[in-house]
Protein backbone atom coordinates (compact mmCIF):
# COMPACT_ATOMS: atom_id res chain seq x y z
CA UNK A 1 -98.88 93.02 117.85
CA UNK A 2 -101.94 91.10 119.30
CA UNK A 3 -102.35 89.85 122.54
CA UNK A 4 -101.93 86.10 121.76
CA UNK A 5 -98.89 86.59 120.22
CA UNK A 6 -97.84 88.92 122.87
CA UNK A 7 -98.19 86.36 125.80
CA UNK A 8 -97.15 83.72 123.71
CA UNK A 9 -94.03 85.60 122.66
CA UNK A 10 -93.09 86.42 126.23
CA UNK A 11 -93.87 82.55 127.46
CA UNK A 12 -91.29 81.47 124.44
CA UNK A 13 -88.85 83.99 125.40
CA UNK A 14 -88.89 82.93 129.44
CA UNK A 15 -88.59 79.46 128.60
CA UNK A 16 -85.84 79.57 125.58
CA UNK A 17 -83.96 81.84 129.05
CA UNK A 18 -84.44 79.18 131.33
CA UNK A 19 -83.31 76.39 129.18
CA UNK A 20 -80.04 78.07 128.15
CA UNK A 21 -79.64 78.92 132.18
CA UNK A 22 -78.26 75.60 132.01
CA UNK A 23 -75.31 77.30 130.74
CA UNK A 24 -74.51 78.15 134.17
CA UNK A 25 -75.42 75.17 135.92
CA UNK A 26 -77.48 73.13 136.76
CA UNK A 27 -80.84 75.29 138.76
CA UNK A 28 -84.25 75.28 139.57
CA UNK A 29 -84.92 76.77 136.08
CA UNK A 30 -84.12 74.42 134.04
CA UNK A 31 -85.18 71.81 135.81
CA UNK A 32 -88.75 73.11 135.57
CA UNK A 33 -88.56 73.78 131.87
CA UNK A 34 -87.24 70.43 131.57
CA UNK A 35 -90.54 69.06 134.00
CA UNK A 36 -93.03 70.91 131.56
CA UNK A 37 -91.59 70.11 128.49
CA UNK A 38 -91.72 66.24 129.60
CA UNK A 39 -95.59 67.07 130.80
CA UNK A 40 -96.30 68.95 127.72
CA UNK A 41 -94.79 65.65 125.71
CA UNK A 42 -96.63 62.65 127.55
CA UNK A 43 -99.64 64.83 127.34
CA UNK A 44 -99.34 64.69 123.53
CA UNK A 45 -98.30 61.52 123.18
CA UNK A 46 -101.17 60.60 125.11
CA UNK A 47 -103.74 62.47 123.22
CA UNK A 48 -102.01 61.55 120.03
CA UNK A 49 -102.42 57.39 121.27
CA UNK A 50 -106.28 57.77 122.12
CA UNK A 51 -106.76 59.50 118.89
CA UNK A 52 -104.22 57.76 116.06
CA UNK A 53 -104.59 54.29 117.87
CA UNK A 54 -107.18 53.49 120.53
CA UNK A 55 -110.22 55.10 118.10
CA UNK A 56 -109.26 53.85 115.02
CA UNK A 57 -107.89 50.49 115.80
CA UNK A 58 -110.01 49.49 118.79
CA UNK A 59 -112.51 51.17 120.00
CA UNK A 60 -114.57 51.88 116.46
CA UNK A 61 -113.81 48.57 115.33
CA UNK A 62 -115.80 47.57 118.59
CA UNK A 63 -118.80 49.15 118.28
CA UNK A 64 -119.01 49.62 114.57
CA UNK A 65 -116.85 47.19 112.87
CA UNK A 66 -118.60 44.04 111.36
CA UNK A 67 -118.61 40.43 113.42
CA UNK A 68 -115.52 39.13 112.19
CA UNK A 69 -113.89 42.55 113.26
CA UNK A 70 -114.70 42.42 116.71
CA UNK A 71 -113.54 39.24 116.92
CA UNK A 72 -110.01 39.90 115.72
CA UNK A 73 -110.27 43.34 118.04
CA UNK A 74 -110.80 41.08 121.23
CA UNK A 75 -106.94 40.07 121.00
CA UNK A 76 -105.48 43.35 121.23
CA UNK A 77 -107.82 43.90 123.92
CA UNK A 78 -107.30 41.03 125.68
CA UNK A 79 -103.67 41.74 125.78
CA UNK A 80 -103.75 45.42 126.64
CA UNK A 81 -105.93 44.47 129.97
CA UNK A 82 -103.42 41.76 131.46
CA UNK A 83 -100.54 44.43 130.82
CA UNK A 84 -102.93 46.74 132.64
CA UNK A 85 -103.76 44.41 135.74
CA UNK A 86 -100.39 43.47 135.62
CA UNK A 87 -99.36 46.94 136.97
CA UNK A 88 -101.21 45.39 140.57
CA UNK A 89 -98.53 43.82 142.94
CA UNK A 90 -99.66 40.50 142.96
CA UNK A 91 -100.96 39.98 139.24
CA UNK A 92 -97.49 40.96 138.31
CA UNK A 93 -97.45 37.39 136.12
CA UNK A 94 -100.17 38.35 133.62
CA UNK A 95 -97.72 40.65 131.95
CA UNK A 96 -95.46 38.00 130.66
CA UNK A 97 -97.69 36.97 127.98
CA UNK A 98 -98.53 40.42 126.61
CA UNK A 99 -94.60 41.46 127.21
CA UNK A 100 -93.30 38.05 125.55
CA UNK A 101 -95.49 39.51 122.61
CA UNK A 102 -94.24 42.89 122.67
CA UNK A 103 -90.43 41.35 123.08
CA UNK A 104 -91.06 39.06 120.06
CA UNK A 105 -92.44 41.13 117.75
CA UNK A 106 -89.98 44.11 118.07
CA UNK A 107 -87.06 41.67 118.04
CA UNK A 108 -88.55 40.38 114.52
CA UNK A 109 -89.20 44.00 113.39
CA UNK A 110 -85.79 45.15 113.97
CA UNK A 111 -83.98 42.10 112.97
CA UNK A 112 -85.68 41.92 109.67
CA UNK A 113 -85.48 45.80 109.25
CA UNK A 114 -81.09 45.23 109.93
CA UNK A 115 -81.43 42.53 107.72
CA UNK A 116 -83.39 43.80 104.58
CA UNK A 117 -82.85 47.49 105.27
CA UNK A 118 -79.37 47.70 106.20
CA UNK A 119 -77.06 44.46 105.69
CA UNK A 120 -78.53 43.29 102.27
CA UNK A 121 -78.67 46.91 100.49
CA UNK A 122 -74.84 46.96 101.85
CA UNK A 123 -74.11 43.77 100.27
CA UNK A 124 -75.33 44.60 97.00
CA UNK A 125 -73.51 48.37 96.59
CA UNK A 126 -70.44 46.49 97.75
CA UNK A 127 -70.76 43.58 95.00
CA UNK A 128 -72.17 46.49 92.39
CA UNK A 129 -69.43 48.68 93.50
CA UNK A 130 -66.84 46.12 91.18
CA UNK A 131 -69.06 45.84 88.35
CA UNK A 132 -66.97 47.22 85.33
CA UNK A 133 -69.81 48.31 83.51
CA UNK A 134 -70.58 51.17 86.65
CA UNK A 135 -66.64 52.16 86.48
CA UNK A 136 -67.78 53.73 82.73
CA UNK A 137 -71.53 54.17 82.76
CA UNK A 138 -71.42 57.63 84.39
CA UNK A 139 -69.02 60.42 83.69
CA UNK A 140 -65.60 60.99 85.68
CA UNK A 141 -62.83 59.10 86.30
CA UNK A 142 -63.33 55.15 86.37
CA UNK A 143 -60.49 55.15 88.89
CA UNK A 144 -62.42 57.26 91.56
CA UNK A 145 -65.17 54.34 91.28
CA UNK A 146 -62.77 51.56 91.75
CA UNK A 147 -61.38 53.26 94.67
CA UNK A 148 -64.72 54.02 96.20
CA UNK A 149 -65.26 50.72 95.97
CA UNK A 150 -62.00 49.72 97.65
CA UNK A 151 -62.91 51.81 100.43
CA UNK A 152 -66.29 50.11 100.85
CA UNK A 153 -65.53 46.50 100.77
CA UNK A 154 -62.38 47.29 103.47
CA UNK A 155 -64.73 49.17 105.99
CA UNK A 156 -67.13 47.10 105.62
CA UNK A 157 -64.84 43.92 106.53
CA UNK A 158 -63.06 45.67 109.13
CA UNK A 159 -66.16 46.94 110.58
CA UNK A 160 -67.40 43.54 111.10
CA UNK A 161 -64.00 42.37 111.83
CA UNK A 162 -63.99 44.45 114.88
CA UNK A 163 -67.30 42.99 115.92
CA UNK A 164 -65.89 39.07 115.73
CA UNK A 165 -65.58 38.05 119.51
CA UNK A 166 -64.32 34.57 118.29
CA UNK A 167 -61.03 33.56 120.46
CA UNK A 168 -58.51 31.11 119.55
CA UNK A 169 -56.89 29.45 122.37
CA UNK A 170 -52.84 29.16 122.03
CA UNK A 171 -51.57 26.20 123.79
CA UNK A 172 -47.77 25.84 124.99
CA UNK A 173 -45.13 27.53 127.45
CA UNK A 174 -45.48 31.28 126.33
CA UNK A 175 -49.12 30.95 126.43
CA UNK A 176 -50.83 34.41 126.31
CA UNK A 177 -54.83 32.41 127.13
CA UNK A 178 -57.01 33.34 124.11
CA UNK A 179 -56.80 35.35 121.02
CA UNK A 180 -57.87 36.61 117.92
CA UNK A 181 -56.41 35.23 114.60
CA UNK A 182 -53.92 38.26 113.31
CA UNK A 183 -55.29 39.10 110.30
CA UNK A 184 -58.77 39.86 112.57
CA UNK A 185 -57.27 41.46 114.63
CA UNK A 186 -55.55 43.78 111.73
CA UNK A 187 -58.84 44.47 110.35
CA UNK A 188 -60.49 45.25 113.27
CA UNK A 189 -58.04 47.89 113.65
CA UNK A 190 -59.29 49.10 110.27
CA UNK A 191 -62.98 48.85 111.67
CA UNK A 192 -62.30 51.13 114.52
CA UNK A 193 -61.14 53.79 112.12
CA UNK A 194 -64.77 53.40 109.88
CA UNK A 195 -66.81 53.35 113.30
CA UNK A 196 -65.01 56.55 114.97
CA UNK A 197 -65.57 58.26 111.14
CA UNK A 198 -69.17 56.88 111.18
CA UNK A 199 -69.49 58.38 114.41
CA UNK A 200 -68.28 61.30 114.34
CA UNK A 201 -69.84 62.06 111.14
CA UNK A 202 -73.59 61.36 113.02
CA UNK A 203 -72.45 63.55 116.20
CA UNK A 204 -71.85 66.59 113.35
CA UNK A 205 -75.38 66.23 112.65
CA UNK A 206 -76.86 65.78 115.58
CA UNK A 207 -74.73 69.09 117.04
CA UNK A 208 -75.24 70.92 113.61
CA UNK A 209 -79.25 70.25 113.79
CA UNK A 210 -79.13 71.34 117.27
CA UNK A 211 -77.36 74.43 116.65
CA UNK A 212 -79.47 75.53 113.91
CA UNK A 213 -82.50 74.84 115.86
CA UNK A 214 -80.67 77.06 118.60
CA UNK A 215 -80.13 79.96 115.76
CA UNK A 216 -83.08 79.51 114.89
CA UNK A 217 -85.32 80.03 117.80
CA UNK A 218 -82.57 83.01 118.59
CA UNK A 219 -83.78 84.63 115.18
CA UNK A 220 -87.71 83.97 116.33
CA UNK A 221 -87.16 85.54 119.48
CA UNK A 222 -85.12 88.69 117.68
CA UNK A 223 -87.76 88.97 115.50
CA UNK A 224 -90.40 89.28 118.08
CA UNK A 225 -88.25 91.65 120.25
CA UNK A 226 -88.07 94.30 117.34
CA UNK A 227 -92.11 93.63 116.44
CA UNK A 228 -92.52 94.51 120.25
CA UNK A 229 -90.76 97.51 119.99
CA UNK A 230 -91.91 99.13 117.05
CA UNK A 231 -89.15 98.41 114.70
CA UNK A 232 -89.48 97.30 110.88
């Protein structure tokens, strides 16, 4: 075994220790893993942003992008130096016009991305879910499909059922105050049922991938044990 791997072998193996001290408790440890893992990150992150963003996308355009370049370079310039100066106690207000931008532009991005990614391609395998001609263009049983389909178009009602905040207000004596129409408040039912699934299913896949990242680094640090030692 070299000596690169050696050290680095024997930094991975006191590290993967003091993470999985947490096991115990909360200690010093892991709290200093955790600190250099979150250096380690913004360090990336920050080499990653002067290298995949500020080069490329500002500061070449700058110096050897064409006229009409630089001028369109200026904005995101611009806005990137109030958000800086805004950082100073009393400049605080040049930040809301970069932040207004920010705000803006990621609530477009991720309502059209609900919208086209998510809600419409739901729509449509609901509607093509009760096209006959899908019950019998693949093999199996047609029933399976029209069931599927069943299955679909009531989560997917119930689901957004549960997410109706409408109230109704009910006037007279043996007034309760306000309420949901019954049959929303039967389907919403329904929806909690699809959600807790839904959920569950995506906590079985976060814990699965973090359990065979666990076995994983486990095996690595076997591995390395036995190379130490001589073994085949």
């Amino acid at each position: 075994m070299s000596l690169p791997e050696l050290v680095w072998g024997v930094v991975g193996l006191v590290l993967t220790v003091m993470v999985l001290s947490y096991l115990i408790g909360d200690n010093i440890f892991f709290r200093l893993a955790a600190n250099l893992f979150v250096g380690v990150t913004a360090g990336f992150l920050t080499v990653l942003i002067a290298t995949q963003v500020l080069w490329p996308y500002l500061i070449e355009p700058l110096i050897f992008g064409s006229p009409s370049q630089r001028l369109w370079t200026l904005i995101p310039l611009a806005l990137s130096l109030l958000l800086v100066i805004s950082q100073f106690p009393k400049m605080t207000r040049f930040g809301r016009i970069p932040m207004a931008f920010l705000a803006g532009l990621t609530a477009a991005i991720v309502i059209g991305g609900a919208v086209f990614g998510t809600m419409i391609p739901q729509m449509r395998a609901v509607v093509l879910g009760f096209d006959p001609a899908g019950w019998y263009a693949a093999p199996g049983r047609p029933w399976m499909r029209i069931l599927e389909a069943g299955l679909m178009l009531v989560g997917v009602i119930g689901t957004l059922s549960y997410f109706h905040f409408g109230r109704r207000t009910q006037i007279g004596p043996s007034s309760t105050g306000e309420s949901r129409p019954r049959l929303l408040e039967a389907m919403s039912k329904v929806g909690k049922v699809f959600i807790g699934i839904s959920l569950g299913a995506v906590f079985a896949g976060i814990f699965s991938s973090a359990l065979l990242a666990m076995i994983d680094r486990i095996l690595y640090i076997g591995e390395w044990i036995i190379r130490l030692t001589g073994g085949s």
